[in-house]
C-alpha atoms as a PDB file:
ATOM      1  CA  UNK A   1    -141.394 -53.128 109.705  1.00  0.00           C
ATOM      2  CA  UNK A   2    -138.561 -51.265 111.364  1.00  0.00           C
ATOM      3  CA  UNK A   3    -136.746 -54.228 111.577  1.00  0.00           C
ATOM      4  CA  UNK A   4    -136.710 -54.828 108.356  1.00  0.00           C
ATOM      5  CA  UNK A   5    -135.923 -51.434 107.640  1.00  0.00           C
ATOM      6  CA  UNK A   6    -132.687 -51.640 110.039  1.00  0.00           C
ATOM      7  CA  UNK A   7    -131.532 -54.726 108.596  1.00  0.00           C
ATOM      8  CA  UNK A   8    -132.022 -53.545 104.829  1.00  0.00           C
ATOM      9  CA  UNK A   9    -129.836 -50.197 105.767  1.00  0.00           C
ATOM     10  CA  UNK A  10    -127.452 -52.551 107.386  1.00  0.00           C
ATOM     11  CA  UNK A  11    -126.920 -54.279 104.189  1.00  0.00           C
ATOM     12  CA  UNK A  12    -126.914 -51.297 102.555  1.00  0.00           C
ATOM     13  CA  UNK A  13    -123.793 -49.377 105.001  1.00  0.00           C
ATOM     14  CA  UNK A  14    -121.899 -52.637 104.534  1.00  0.00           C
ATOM     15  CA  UNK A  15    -122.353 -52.389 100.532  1.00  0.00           C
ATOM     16  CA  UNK A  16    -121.178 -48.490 101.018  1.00  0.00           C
ATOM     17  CA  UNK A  17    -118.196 -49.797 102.968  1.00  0.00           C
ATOM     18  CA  UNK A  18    -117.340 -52.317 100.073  1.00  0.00           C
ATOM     19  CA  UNK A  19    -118.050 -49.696  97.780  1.00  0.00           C
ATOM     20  CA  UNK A  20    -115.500 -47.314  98.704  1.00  0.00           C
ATOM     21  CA  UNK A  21    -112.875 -50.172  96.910  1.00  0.00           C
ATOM     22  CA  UNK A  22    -115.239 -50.952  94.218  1.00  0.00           C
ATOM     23  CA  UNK A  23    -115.253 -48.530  91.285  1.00  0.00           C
ATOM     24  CA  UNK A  24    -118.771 -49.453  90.441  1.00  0.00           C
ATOM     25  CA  UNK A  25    -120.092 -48.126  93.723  1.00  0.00           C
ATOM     26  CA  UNK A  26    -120.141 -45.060  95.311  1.00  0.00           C
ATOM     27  CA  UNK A  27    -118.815 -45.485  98.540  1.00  0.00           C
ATOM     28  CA  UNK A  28    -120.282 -42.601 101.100  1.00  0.00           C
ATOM     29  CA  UNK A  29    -123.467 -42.585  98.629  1.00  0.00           C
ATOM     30  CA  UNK A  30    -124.555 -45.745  99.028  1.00  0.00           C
ATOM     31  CA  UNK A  31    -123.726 -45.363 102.736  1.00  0.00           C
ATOM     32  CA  UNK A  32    -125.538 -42.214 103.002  1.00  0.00           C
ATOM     33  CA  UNK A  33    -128.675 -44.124 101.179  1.00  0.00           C
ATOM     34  CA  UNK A  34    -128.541 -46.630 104.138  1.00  0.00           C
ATOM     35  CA  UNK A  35    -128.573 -43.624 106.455  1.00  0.00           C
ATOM     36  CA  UNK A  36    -131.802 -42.262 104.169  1.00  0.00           C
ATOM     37  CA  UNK A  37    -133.569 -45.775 105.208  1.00  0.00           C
ATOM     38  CA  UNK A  38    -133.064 -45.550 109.092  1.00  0.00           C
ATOM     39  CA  UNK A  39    -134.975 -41.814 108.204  1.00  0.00           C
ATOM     40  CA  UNK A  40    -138.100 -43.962 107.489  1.00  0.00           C
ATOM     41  CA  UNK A  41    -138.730 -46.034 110.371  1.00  0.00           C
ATOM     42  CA  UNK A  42    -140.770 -44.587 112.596  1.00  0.00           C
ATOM     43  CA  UNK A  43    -138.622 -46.044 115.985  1.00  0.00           C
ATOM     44  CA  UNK A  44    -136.116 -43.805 114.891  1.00  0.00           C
ATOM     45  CA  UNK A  45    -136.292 -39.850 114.482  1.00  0.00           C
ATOM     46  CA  UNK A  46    -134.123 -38.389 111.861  1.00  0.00           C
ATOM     47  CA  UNK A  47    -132.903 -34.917 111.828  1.00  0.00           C
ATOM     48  CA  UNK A  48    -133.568 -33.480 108.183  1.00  0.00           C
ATOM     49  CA  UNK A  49    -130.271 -31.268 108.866  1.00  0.00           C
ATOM     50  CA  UNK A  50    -128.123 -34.250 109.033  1.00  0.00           C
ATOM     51  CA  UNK A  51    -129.355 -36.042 106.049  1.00  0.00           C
ATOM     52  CA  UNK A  52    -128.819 -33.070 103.861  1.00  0.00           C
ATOM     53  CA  UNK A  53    -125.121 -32.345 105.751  1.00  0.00           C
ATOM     54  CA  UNK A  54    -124.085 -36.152 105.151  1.00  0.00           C
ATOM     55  CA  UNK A  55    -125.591 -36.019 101.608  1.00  0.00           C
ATOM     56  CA  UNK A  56    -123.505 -32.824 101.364  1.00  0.00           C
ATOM     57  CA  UNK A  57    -120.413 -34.602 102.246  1.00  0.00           C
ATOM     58  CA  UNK A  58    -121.145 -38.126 100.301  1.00  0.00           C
ATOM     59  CA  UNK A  59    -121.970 -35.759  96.682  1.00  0.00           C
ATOM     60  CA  UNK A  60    -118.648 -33.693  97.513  1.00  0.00           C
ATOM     61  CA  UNK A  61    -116.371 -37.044  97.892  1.00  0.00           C
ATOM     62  CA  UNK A  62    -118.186 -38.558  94.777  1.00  0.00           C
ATOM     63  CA  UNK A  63    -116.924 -35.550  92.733  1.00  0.00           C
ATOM     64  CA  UNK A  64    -113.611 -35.581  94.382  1.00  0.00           C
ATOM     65  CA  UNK A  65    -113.213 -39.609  93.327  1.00  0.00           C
ATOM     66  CA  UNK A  66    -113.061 -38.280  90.167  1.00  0.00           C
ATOM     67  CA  UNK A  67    -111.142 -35.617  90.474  1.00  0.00           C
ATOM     68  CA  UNK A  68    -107.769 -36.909  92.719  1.00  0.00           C
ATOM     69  CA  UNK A  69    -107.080 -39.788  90.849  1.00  0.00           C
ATOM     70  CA  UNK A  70    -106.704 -37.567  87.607  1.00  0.00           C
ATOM     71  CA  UNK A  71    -104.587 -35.031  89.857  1.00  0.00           C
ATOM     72  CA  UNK A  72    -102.102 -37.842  90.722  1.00  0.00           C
ATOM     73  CA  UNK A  73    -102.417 -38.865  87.084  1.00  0.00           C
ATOM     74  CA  UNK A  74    -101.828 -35.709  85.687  1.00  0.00           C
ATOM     75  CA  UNK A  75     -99.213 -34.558  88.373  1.00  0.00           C
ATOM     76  CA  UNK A  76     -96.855 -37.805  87.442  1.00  0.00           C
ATOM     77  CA  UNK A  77     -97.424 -37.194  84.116  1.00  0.00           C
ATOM     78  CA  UNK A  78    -100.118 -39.795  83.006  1.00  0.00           C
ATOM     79  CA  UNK A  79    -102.947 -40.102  80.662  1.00  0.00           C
ATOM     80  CA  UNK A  80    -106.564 -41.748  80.683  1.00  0.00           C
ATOM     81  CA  UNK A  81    -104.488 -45.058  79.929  1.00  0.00           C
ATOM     82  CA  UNK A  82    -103.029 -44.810  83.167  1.00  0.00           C
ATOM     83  CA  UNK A  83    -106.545 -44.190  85.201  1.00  0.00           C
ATOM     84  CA  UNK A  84    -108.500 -46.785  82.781  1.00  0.00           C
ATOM     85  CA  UNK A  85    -105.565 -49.442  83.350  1.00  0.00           C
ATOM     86  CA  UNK A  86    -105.995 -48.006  87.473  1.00  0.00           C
ATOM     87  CA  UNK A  87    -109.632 -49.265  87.284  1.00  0.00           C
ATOM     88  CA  UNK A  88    -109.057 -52.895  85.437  1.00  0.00           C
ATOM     89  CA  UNK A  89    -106.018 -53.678  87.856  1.00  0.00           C
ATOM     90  CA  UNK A  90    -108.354 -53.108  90.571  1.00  0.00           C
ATOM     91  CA  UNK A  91    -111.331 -55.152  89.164  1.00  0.00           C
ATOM     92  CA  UNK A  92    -108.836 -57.937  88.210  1.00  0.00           C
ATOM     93  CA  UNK A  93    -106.851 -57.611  91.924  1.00  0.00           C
ATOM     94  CA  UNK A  94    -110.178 -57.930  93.563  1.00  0.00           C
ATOM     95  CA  UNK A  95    -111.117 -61.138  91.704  1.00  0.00           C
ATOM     96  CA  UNK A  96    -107.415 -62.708  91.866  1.00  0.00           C
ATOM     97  CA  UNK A  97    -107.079 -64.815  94.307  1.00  0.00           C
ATOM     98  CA  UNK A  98    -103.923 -62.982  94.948  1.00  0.00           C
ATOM     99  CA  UNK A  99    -102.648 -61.701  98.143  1.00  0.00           C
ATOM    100  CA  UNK A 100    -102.374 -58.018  98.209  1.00  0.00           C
ATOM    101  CA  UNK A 101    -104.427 -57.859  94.805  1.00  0.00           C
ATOM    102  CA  UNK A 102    -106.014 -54.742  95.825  1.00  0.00           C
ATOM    103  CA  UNK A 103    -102.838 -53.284  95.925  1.00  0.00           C
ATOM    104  CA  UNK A 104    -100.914 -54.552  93.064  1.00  0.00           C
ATOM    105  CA  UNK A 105    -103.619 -54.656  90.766  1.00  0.00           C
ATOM    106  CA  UNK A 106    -103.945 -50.903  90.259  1.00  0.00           C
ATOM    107  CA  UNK A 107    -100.591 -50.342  90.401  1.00  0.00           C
ATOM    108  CA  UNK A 108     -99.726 -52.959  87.379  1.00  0.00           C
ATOM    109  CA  UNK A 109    -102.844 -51.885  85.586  1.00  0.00           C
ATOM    110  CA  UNK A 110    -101.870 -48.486  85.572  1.00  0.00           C
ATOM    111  CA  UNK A 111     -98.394 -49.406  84.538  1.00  0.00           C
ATOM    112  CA  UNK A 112     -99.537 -51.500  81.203  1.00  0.00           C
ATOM    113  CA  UNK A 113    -101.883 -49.078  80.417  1.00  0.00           C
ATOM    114  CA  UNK A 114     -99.090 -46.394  80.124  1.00  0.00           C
ATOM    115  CA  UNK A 115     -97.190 -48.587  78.342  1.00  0.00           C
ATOM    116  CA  UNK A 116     -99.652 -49.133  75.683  1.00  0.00           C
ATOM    117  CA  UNK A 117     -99.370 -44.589  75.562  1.00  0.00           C
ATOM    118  CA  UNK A 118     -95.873 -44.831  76.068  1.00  0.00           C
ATOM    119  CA  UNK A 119     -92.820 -46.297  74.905  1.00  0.00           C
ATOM    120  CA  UNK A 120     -90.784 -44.997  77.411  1.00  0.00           C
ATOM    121  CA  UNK A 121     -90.921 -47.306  80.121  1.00  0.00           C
ATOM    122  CA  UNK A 122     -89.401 -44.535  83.015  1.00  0.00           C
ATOM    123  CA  UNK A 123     -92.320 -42.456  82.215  1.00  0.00           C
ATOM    124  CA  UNK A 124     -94.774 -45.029  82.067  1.00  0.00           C
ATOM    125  CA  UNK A 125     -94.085 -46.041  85.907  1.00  0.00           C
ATOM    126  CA  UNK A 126     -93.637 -42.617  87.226  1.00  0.00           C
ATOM    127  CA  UNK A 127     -97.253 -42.125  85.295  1.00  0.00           C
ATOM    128  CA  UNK A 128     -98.289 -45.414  86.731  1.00  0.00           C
ATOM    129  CA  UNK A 129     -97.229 -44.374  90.135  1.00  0.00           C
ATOM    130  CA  UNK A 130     -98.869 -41.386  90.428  1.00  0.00           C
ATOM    131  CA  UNK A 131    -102.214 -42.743  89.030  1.00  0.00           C
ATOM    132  CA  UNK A 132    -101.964 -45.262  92.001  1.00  0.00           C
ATOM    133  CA  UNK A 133    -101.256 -42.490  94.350  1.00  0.00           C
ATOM    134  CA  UNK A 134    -104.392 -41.333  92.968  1.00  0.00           C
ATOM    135  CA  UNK A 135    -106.506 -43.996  92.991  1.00  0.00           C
ATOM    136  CA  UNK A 136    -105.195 -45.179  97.032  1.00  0.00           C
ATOM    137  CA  UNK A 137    -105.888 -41.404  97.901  1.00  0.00           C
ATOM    138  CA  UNK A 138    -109.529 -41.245  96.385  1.00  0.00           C
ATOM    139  CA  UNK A 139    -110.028 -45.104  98.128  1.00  0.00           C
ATOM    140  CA  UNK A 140    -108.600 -44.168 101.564  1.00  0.00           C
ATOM    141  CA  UNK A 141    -110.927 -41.175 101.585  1.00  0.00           C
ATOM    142  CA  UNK A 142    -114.060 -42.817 100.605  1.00  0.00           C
ATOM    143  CA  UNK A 143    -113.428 -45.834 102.849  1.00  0.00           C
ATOM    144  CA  UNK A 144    -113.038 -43.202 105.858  1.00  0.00           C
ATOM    145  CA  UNK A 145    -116.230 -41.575 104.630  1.00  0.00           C
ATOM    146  CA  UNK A 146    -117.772 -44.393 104.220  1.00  0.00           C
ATOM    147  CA  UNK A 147    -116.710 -45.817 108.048  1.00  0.00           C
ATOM    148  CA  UNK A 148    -117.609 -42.494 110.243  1.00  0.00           C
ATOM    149  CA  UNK A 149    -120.944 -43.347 108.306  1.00  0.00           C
ATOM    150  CA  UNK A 150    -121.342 -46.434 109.745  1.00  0.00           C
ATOM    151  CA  UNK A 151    -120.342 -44.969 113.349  1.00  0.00           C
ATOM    152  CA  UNK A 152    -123.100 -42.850 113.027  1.00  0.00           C
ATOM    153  CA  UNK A 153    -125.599 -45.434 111.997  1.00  0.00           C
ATOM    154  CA  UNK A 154    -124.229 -47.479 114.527  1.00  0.00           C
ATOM    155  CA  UNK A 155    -124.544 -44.671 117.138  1.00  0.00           C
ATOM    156  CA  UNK A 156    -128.040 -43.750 116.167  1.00  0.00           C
ATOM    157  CA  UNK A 157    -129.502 -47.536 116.732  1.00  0.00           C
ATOM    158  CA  UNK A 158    -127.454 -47.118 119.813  1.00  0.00           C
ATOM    159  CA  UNK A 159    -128.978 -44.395 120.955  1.00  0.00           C
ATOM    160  CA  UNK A 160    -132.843 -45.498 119.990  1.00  0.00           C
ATOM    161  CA  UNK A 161    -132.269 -49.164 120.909  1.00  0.00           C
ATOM    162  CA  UNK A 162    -135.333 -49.151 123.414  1.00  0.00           C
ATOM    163  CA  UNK A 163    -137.717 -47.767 120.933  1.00  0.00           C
ATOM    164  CA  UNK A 164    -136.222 -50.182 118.253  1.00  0.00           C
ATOM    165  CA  UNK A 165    -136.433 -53.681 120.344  1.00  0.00           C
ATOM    166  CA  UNK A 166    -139.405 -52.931 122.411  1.00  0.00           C
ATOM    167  CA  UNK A 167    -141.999 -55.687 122.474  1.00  0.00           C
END
């Protein structure tokens, strides 16, 4: 059963690490959750301590996701049709077969969106810039989250290898 339990928090780390670019995931969350399932096998002791410290820090970068890419909105001079354009360029960058999708995607959605608030086409891409400062902020955060994470997990099967593999 612990096995089982290992691989499913595997899946789920690797799901935390994709969602740290995905706007429908969160990120360290989901990460943390796959931390939460190594807690119940039994090969594996958990310290209570660090579950509540790392669920700390995944709730505290799920508020801040929200929170910087409205800063670098708002800081540029942008609207919610900058960050809502942010989030469709990145959908639509993911799924383009594209190269550096991820990356343009945001950026142009951002852009169009302003330009449906604004006429003014200066202000639209300094908006449009600083909601994609936003947005690569928030990402590169969560994805860094989201990675020491997965060094931990790593670490801890590491570290309880014989207990987890012994026959």
């Amino acid at each position: 059963m612990d096995i089982i339990l290992i691989i499913i928090a595997s899946l789920i780390m690797v799901l935390g690490i994709l969602g740290s670019f995905l706007p429908v995931l969160p990120g360290p969350l989901t990460s943390w959750i796959g931390l939460l399932v190594v807690h119940f096998t039994k090969a594996i002791p958990m310290d209570k301590t660090f579950l509540i410290i790392t669920l700390i820090i995944a709730l505290l970068i799920w508020v801040l996701d929200y929170i910087i890419p409205a800063l670098g909105t708002k800081r540029f001079g942008g609207t919610k049709y900058g960050m809502i354009g942010t989030s469709i360029g990145l959908i639509i960058g993911l799924i383009a077969p594209i190269p550096g999708g991820i990356i343009i995607g945001p950026f142009l959605g951002a852009l169009i969106g302003e330009l449906i608030n604004k006429s003014d086409t200066k202000a639209a891409t300094k908006a449009a810039f600083g909601s994609f400062i936003g947005f690569i902020t928030s990402t590169f955060i969560k994805f860094v989250v989201a990675v020491i994470y997965l060094g931990l997990f790593i670490g801890i099967l590491w570290d309880h290898k014989d207990l987890i593999f012994q026959f």
